[in-house]
Protein backbone atom coordinates (compact mmCIF):
# COMPACT_ATOMS: atom_id res chain seq x y z
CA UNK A 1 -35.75 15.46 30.12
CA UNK A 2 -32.63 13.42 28.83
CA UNK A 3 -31.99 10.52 30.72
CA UNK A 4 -28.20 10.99 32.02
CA UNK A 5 -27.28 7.33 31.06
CA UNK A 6 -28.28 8.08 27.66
CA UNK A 7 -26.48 11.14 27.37
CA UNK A 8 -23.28 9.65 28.96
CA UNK A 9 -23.42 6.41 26.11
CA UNK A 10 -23.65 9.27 23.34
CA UNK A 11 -20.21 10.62 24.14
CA UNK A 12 -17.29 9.96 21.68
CA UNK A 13 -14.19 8.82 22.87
CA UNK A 14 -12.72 12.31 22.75
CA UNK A 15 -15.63 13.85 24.50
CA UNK A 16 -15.49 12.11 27.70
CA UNK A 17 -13.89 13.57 30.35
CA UNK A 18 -10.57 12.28 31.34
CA UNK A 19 -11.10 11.61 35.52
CA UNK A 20 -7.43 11.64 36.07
CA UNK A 21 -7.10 15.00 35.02
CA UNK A 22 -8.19 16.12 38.54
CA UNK A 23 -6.09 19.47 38.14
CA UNK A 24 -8.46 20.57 35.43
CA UNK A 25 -11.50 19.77 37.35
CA UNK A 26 -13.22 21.65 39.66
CA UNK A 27 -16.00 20.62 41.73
CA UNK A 28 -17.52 17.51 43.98
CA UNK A 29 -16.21 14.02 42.65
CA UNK A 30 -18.34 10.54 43.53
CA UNK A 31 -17.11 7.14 42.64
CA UNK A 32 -18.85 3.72 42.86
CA UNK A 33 -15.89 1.36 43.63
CA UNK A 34 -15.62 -2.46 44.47
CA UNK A 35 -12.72 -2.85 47.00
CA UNK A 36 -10.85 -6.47 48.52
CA UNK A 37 -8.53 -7.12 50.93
CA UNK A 38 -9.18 -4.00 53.04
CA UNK A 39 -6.40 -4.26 56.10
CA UNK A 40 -5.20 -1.08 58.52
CA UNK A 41 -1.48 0.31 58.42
CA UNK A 42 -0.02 1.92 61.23
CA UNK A 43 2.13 4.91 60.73
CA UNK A 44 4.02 7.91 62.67
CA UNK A 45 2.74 11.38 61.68
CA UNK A 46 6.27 13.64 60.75
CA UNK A 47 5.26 16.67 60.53
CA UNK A 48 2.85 19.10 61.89
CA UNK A 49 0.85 19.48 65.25
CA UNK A 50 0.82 15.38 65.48
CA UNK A 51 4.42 14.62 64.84
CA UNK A 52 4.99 11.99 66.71
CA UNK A 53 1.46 10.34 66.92
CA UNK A 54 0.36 7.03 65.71
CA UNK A 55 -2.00 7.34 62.63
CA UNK A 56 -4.00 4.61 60.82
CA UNK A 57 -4.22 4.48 57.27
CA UNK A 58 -6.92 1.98 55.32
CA UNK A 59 -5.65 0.27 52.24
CA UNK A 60 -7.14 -1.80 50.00
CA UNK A 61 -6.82 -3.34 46.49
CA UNK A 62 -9.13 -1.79 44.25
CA UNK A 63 -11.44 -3.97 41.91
CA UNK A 64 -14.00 -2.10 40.21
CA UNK A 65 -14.82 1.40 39.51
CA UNK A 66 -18.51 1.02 38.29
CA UNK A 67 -19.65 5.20 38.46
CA UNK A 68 -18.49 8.25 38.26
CA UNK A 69 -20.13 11.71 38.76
CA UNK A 70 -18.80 15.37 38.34
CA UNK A 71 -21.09 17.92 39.82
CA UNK A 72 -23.96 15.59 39.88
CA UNK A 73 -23.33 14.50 35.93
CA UNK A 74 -22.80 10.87 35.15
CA UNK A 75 -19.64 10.08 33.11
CA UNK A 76 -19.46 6.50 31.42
CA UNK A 77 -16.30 4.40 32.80
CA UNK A 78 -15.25 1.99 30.03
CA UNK A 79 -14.90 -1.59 31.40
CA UNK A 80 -11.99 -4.23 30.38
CA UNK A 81 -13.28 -6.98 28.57
């Protein structure tokens, strides 16, 4: 069996699979992330059967994405030098 790291570092540019294309693709998406500066933001729903209603939404800056996996397959994320 084929080690998925090694089959992910044998991709060519053009064969890895662009992860902001998530129109094109189907299926359950996993990310390993690194996040700072998480803080809550209060907001009023608008619309729908909670207009009206206080909501909380969690924000955060976003450091690191370190993994990715479509359908259980690794895909290599390239890092900035």
């Amino acid at each position: 069996m084929v080690d998925p790291r090694e089959r992910a570092r044998g991709l060519g540019p053009r064969d890895r699979m662009d992860l902001s294309s998530s129109g094109e693709i189907m299926g359950k998406r996993i990310l390993g992330f690194r996040a700072s500066d998480l803080f809550a933001e209060r907001f009023t729903h608008k619309n729908g059967t909670k207009a009206g209603q206080i909501g909380v939404s969690l924000k955060a800056r976003l450091l690191r994405i370190s993994w990715a996996k479509v359908e259980g397959q690794p895909f290599l994320i390239e890092q900035a030098a």
